[in-house]
Protein backbone atom coordinates (compact mmCIF):
# COMPACT_ATOMS: atom_id res chain seq x y z
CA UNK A 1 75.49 130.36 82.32
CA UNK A 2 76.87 128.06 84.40
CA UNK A 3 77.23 127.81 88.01
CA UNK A 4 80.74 126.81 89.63
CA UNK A 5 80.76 124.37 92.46
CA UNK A 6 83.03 125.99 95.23
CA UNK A 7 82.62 122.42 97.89
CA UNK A 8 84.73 120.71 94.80
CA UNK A 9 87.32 123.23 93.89
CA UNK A 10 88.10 123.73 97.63
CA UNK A 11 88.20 120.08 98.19
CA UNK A 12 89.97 119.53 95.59
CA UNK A 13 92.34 121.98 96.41
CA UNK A 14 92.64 120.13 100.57
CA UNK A 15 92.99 116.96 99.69
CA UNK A 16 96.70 117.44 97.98
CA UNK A 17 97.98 118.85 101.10
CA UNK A 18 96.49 115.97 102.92
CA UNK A 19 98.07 113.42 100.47
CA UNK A 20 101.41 115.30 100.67
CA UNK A 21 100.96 115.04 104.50
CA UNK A 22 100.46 111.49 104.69
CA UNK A 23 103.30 110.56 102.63
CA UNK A 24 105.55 112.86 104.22
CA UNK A 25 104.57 111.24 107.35
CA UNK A 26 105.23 107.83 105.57
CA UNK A 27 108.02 108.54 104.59
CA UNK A 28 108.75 108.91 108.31
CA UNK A 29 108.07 105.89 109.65
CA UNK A 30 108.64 103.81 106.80
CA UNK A 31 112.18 102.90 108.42
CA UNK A 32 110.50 101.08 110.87
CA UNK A 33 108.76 98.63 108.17
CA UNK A 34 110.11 95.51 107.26
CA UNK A 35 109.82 95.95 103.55
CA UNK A 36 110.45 100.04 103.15
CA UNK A 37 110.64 100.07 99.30
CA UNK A 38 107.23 98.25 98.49
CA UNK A 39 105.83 100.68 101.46
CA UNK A 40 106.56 103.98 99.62
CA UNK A 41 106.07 102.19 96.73
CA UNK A 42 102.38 101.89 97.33
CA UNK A 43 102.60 105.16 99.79
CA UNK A 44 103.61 106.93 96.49
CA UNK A 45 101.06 105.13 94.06
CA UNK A 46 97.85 105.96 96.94
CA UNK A 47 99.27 109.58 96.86
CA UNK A 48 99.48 110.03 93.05
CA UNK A 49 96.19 109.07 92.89
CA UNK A 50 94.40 111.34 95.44
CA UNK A 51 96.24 114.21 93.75
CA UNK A 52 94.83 112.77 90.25
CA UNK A 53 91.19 112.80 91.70
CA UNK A 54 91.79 116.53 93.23
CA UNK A 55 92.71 117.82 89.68
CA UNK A 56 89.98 116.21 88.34
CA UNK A 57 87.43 117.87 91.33
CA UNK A 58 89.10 121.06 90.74
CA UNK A 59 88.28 120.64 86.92
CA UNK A 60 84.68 119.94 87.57
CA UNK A 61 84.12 122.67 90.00
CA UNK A 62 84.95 125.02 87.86
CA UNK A 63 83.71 124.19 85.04
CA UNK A 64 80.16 123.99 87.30
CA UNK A 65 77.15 122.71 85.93
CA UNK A 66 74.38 124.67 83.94
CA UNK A 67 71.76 126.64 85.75
């Protein structure tokens, strides 16, 4: 049997909405910037990857380890 880690899946679950808020909020103030492409370029490449690393925490809660 194994035992699901519920701290993961529920972080994993937070930290897209976080990422979505910070680029939303980038997207914001990116007007402001002096180079607004290669801002949301790398605003967009920091967000794609928290959202990869929740999908993988949500994977490895679930699956849990054994107990």
């Amino acid at each position: 049997m194994r035992r699901k880690n519920w701290r993961a899946v529920i972080v994993g679950f937070v930290l897209p909405v976080l990422a979505l808020g910070f680029y939303f909020f980038m997207l914001s103030s990116a007007s402001n910037s002096t180079d607004p492409v290669g801002l949301m370029q790398t605003v967009g490449t920091v967000t794609g990857a928290v959202v990869g690393i929740s999908l993988v925490l949500i994977l490895i809660g679930l699956i849990g380890k054994k107990v």
